[in-house]
PDB file of N, CA and C in Angstrom:
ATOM      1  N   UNK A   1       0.837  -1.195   0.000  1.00  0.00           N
ATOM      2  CA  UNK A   1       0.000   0.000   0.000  1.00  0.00           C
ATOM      3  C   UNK A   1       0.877   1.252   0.000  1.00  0.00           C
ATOM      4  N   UNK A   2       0.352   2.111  -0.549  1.00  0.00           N
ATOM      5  CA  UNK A   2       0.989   3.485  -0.704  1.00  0.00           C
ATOM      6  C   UNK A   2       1.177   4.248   0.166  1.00  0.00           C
ATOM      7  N   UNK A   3       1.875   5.342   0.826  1.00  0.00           N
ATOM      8  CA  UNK A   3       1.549   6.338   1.873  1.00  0.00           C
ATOM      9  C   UNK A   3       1.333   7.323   1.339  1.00  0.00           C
ATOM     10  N   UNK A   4       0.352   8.273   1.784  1.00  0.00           N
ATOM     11  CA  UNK A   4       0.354   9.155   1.028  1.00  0.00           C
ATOM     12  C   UNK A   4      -1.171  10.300   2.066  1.00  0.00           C
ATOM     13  N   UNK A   5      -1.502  11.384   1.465  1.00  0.00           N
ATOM     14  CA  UNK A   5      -2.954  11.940   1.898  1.00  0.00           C
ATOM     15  C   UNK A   5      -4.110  11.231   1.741  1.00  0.00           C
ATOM     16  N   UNK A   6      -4.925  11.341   2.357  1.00  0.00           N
ATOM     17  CA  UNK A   6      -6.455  10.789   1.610  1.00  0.00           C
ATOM     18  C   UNK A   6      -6.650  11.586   1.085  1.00  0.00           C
ATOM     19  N   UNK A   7      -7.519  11.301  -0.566  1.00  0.00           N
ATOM     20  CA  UNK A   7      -8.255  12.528  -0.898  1.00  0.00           C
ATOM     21  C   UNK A   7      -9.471  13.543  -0.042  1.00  0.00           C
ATOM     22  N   UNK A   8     -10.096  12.652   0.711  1.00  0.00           N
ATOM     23  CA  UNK A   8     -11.538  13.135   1.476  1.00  0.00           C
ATOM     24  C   UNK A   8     -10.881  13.503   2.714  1.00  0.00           C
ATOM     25  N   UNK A   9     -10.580  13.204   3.354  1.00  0.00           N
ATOM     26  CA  UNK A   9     -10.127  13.551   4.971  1.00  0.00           C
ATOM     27  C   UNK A   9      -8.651  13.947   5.275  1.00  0.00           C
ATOM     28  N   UNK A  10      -7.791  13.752   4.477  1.00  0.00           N
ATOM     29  CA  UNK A  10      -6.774  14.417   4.602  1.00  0.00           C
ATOM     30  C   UNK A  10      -5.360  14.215   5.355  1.00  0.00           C
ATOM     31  N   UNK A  11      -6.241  12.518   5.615  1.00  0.00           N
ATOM     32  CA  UNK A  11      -4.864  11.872   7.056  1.00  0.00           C
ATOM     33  C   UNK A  11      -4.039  11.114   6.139  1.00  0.00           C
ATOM     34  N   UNK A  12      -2.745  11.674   6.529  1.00  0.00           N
ATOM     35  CA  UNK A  12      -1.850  10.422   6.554  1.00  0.00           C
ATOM     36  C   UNK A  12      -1.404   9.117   6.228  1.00  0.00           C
ATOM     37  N   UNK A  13      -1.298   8.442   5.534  1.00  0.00           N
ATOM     38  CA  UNK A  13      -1.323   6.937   6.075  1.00  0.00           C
ATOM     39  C   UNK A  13      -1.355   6.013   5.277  1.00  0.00           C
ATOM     40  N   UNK A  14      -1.604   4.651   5.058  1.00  0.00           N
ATOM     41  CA  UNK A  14      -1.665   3.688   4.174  1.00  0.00           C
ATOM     42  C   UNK A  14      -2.960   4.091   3.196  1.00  0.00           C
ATOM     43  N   UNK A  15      -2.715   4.242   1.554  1.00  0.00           N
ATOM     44  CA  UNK A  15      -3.653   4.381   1.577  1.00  0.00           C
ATOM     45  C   UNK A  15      -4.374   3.492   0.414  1.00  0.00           C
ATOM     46  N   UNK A  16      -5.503   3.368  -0.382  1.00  0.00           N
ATOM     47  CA  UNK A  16      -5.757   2.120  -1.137  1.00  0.00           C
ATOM     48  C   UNK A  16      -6.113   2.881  -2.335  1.00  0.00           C
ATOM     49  N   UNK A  17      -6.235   2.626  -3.720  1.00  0.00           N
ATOM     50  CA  UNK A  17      -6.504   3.192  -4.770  1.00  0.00           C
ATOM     51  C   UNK A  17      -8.177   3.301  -4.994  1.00  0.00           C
ATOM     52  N   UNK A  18      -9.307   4.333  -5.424  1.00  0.00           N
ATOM     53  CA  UNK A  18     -10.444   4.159  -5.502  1.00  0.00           C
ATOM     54  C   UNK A  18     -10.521   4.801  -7.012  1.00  0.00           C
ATOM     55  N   UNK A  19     -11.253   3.574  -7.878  1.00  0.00           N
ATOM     56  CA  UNK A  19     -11.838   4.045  -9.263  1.00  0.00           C
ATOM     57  C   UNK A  19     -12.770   5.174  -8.864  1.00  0.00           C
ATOM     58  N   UNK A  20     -13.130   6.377  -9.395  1.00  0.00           N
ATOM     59  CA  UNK A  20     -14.009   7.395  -9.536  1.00  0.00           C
ATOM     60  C   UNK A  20     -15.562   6.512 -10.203  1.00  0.00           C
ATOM     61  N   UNK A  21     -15.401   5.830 -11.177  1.00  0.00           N
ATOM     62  CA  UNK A  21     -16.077   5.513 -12.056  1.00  0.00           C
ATOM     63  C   UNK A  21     -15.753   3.768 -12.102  1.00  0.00           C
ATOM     64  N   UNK A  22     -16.624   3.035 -11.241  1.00  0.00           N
ATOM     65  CA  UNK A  22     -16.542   1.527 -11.594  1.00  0.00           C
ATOM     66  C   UNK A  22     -17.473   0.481 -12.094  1.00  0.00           C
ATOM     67  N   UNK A  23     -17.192  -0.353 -12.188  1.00  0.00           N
ATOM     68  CA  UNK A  23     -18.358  -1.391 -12.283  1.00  0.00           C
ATOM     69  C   UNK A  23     -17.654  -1.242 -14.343  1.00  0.00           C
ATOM     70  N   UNK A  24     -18.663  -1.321 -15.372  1.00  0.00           N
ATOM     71  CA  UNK A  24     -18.153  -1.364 -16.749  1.00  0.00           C
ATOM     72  C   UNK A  24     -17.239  -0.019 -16.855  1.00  0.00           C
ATOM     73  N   UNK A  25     -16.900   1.175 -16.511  1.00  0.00           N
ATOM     74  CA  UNK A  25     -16.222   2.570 -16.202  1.00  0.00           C
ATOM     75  C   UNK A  25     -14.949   2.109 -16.006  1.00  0.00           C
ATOM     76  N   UNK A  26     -14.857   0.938 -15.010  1.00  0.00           N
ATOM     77  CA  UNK A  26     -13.484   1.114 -14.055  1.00  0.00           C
ATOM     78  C   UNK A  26     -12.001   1.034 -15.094  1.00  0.00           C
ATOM     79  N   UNK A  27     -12.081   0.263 -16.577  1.00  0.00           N
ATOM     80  CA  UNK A  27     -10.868   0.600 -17.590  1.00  0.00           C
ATOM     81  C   UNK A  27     -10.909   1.905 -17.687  1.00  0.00           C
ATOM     82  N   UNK A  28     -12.045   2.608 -17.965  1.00  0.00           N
ATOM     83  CA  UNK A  28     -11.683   3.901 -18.485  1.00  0.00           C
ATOM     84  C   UNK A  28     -11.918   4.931 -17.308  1.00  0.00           C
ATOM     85  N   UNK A  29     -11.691   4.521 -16.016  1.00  0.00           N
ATOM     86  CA  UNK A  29     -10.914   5.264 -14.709  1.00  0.00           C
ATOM     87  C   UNK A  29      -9.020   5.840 -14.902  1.00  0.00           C
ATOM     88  N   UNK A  30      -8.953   4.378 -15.681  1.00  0.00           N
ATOM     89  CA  UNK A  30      -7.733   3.902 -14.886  1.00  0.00           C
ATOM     90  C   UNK A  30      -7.227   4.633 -16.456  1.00  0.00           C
ATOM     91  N   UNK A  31      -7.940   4.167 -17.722  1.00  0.00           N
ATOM     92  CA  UNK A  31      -7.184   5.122 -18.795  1.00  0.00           C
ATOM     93  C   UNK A  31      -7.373   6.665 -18.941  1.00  0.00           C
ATOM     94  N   UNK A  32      -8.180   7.474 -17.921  1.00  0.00           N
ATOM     95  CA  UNK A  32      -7.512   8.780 -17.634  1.00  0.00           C
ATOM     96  C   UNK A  32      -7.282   9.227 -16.627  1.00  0.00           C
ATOM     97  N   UNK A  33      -6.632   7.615 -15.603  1.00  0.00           N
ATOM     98  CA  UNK A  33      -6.261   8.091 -14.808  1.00  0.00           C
ATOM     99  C   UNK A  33      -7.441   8.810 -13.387  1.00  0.00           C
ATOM    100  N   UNK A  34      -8.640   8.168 -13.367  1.00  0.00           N
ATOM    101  CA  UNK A  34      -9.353   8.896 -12.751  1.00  0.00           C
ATOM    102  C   UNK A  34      -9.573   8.622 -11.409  1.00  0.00           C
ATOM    103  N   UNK A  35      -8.440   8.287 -10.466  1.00  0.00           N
ATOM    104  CA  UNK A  35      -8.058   7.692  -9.499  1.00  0.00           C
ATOM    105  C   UNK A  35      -8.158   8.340  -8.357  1.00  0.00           C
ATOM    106  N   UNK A  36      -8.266   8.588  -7.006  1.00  0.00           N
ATOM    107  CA  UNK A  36      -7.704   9.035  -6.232  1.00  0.00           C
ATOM    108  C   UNK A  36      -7.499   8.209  -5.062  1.00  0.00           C
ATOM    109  N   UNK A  37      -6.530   8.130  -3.746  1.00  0.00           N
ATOM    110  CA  UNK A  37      -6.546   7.601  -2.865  1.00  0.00           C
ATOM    111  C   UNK A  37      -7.074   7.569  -1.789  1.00  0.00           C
ATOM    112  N   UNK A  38      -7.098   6.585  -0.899  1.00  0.00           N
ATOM    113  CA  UNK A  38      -8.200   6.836   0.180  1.00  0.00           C
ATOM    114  C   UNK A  38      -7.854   5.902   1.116  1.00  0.00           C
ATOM    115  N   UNK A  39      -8.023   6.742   2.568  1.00  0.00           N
ATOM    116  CA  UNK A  39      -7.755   5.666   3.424  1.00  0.00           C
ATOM    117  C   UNK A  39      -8.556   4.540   3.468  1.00  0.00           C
ATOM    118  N   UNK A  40      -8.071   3.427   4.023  1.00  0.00           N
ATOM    119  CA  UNK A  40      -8.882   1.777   3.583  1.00  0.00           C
ATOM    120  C   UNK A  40      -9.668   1.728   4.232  1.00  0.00           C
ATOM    121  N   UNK A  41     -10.088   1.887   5.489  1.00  0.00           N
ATOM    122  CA  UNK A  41     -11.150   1.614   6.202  1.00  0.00           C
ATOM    123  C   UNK A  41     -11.904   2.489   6.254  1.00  0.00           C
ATOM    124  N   UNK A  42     -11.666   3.808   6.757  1.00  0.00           N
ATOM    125  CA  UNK A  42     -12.598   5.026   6.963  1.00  0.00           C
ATOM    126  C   UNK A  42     -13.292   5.675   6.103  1.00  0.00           C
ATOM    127  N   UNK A  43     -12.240   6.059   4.759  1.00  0.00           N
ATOM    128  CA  UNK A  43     -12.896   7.027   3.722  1.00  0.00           C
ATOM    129  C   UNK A  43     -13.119   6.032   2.198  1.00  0.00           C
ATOM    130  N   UNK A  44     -12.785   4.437   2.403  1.00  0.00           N
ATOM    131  CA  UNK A  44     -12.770   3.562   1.137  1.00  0.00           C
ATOM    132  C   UNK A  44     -14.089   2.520   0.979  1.00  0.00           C
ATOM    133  N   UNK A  45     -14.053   1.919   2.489  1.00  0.00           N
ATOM    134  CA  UNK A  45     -14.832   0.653   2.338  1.00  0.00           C
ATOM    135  C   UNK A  45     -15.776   0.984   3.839  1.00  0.00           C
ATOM    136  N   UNK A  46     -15.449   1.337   4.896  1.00  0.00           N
ATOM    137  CA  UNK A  46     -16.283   1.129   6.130  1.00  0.00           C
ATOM    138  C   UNK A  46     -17.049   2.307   6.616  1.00  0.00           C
ATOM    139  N   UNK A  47     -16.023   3.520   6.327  1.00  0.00           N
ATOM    140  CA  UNK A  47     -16.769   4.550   7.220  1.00  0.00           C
ATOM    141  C   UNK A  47     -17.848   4.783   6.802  1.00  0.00           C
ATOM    142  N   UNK A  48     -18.389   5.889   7.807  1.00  0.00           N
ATOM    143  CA  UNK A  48     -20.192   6.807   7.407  1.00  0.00           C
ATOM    144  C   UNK A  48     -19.894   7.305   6.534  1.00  0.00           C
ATOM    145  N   UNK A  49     -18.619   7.808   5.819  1.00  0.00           N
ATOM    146  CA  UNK A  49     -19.003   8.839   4.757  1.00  0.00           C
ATOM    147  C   UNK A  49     -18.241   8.131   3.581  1.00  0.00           C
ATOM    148  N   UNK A  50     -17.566   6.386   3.714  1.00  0.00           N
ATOM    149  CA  UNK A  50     -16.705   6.308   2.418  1.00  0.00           C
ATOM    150  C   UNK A  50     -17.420   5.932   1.181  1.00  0.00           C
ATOM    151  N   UNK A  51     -16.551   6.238   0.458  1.00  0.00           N
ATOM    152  CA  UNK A  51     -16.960   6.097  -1.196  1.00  0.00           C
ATOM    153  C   UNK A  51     -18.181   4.857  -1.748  1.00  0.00           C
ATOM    154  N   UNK A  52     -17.718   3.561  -0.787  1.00  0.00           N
ATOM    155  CA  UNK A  52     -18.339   2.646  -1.280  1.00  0.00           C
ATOM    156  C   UNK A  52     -19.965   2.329  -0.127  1.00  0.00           C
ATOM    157  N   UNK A  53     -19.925   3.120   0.362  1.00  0.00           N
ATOM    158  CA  UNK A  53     -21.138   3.282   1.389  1.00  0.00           C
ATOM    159  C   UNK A  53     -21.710   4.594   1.474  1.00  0.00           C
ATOM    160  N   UNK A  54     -21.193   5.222   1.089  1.00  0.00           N
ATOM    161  CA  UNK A  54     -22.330   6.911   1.193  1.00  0.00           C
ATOM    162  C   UNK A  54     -22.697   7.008  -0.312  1.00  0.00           C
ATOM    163  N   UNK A  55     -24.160   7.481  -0.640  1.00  0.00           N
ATOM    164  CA  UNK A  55     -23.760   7.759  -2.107  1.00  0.00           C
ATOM    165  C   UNK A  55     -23.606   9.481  -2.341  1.00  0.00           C
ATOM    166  N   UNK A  56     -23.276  10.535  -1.648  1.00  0.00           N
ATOM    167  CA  UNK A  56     -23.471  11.839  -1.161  1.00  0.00           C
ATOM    168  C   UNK A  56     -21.526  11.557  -1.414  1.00  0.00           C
ATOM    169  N   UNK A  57     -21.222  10.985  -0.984  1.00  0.00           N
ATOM    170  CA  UNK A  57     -19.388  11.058  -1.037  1.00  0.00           C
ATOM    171  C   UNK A  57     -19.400  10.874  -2.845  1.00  0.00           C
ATOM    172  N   UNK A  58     -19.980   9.121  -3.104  1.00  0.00           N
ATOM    173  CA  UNK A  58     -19.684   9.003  -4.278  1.00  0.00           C
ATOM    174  C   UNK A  58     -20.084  10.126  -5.436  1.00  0.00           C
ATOM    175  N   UNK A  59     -21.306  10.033  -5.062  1.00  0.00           N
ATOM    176  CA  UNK A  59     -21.574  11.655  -6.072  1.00  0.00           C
ATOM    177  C   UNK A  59     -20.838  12.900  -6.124  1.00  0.00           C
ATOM    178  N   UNK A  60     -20.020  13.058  -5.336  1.00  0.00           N
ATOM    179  CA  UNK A  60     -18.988  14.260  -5.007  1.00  0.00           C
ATOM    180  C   UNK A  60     -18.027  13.954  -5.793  1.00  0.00           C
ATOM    181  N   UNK A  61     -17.655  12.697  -5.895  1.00  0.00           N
ATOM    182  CA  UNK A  61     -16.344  12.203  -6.341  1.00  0.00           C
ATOM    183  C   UNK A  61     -16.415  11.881  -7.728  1.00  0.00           C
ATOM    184  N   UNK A  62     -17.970  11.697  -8.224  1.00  0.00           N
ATOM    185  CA  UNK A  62     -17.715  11.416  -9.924  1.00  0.00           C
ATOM    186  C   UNK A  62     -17.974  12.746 -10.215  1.00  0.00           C
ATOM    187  N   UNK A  63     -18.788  13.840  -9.735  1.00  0.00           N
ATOM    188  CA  UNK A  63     -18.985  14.905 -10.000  1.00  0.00           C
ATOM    189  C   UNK A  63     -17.626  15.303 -10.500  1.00  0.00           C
ATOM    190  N   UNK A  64     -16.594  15.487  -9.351  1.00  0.00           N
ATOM    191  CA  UNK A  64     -15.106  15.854  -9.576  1.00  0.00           C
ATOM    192  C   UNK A  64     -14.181  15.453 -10.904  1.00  0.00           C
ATOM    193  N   UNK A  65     -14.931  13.574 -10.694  1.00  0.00           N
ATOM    194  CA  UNK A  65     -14.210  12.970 -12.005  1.00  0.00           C
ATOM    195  C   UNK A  65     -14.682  13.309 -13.416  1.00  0.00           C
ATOM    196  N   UNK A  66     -15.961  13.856 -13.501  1.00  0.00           N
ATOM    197  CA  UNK A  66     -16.138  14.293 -14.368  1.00  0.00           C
ATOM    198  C   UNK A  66     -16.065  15.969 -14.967  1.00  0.00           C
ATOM    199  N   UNK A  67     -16.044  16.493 -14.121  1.00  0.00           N
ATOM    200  CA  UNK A  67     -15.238  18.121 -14.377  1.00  0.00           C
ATOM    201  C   UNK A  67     -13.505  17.909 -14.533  1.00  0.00           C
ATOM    202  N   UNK A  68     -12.677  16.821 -13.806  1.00  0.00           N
ATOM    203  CA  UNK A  68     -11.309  16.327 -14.423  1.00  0.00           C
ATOM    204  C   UNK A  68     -11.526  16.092 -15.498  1.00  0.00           C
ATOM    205  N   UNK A  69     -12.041  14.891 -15.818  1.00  0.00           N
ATOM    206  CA  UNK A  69     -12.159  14.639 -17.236  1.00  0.00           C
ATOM    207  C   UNK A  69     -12.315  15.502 -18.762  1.00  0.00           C
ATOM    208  N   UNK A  70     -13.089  16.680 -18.150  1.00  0.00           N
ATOM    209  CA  UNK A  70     -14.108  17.802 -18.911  1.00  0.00           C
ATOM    210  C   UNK A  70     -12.357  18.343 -19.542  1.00  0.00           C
ATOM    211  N   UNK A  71     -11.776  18.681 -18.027  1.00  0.00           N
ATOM    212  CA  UNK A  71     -11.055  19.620 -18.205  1.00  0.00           C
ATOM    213  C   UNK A  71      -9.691  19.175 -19.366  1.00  0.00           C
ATOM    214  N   UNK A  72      -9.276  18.099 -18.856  1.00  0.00           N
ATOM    215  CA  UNK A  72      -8.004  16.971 -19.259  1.00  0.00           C
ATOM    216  C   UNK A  72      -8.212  17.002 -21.013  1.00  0.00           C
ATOM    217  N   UNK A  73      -9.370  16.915 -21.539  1.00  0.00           N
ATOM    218  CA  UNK A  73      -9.616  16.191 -22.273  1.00  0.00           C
ATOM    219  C   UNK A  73      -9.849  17.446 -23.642  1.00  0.00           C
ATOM    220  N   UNK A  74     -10.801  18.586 -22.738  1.00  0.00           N
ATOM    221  CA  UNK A  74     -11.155  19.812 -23.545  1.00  0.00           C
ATOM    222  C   UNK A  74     -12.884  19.180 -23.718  1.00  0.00           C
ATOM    223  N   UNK A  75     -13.495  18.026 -23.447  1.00  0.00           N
ATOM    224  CA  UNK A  75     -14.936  17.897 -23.696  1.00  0.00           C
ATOM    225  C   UNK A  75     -15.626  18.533 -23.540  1.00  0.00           C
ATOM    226  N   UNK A  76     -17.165  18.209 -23.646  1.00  0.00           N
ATOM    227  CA  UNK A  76     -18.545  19.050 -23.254  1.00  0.00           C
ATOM    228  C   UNK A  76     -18.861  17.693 -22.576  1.00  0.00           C
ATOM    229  N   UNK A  77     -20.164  17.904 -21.470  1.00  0.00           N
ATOM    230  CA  UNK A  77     -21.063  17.241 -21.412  1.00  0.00           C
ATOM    231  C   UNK A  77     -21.519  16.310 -22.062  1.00  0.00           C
ATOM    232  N   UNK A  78     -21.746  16.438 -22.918  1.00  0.00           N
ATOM    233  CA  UNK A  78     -22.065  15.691 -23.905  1.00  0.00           C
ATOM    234  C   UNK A  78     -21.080  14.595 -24.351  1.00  0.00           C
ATOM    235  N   UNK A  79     -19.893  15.184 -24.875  1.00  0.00           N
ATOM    236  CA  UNK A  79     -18.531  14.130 -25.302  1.00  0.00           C
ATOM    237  C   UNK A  79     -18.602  13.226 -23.939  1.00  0.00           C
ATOM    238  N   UNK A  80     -18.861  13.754 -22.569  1.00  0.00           N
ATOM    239  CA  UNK A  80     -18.435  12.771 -21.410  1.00  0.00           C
ATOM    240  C   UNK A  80     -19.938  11.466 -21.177  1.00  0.00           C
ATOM    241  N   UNK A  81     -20.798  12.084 -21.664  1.00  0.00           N
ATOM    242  CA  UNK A  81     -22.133  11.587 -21.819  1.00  0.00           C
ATOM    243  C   UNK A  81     -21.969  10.195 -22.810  1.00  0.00           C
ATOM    244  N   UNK A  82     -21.007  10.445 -23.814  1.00  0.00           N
ATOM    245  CA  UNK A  82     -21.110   9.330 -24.861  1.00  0.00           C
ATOM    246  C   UNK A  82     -20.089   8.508 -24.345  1.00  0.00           C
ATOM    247  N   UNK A  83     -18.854   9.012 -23.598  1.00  0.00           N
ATOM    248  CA  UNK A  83     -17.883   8.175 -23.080  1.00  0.00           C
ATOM    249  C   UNK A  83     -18.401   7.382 -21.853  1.00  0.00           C
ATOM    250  N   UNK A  84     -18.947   8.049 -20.615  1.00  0.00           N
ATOM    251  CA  UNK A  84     -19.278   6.977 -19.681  1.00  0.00           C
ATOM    252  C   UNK A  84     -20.374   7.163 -19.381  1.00  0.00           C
ATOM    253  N   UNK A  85     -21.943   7.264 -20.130  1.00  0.00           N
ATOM    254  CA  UNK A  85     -22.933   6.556 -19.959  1.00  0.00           C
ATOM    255  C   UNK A  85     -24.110   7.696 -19.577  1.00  0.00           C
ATOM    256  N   UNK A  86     -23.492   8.534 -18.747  1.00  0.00           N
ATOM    257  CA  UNK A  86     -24.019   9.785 -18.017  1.00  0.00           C
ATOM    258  C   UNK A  86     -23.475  10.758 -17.375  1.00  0.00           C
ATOM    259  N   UNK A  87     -24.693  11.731 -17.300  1.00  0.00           N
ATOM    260  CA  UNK A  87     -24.122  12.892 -16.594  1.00  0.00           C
ATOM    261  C   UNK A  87     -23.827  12.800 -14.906  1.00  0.00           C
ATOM    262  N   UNK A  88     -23.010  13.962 -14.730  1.00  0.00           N
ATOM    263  CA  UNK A  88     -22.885  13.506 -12.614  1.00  0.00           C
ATOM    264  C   UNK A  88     -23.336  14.936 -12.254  1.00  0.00           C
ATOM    265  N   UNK A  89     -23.538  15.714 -13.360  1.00  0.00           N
ATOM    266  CA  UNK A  89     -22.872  17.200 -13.249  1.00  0.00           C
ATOM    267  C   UNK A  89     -24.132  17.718 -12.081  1.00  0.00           C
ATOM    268  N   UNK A  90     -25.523  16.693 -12.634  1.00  0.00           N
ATOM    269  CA  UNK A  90     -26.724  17.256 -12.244  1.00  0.00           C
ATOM    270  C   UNK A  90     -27.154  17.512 -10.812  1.00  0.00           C
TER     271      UNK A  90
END
């Protein structure tokens, strides 16, 4: 495991890789890179507010991945609409 910040909380520590965009998405996370880290228990898999249990976090976080993407890329809405399925923006 990596050391490094969490993206969400900001501690320290071991941390685990989280796709922005998974399930059929998760190749094209990883081909622009749409990654961020997260501590393993608190802000990844267990806590009240992590990625894979709040959907108020997750929506924050594709929101993000998809204004990265917007930006990285030069898209619209639309271009990100045909690439992964839907909008987050809403």
């Amino acid at each position: 495991m990596p050391k490094g910040y969490c993206f969400l909380c900001g501690r320290y520590g071991d941390l685990e890789r989280h796709h922005i965009f998974g399930g059929s998405n998760r190749s094209k996370s990883e081909k622009y890179k749409l990654v961020v880290n997260l501590c393993g228990d608190s802000c990844h898999r267990n806590g009240p507010n992590a990625a894979h249990r709040n959907p108020e976090t997750r929506k924050m976080l594709r929101q993000y991945g998809q204004k990265l993407w917007m930006e990285m890329t030069g898209g619209t809405v639309e271009d990100f609409i045909r690439e992964f399925g839907r909008n987050y923006l809403l």
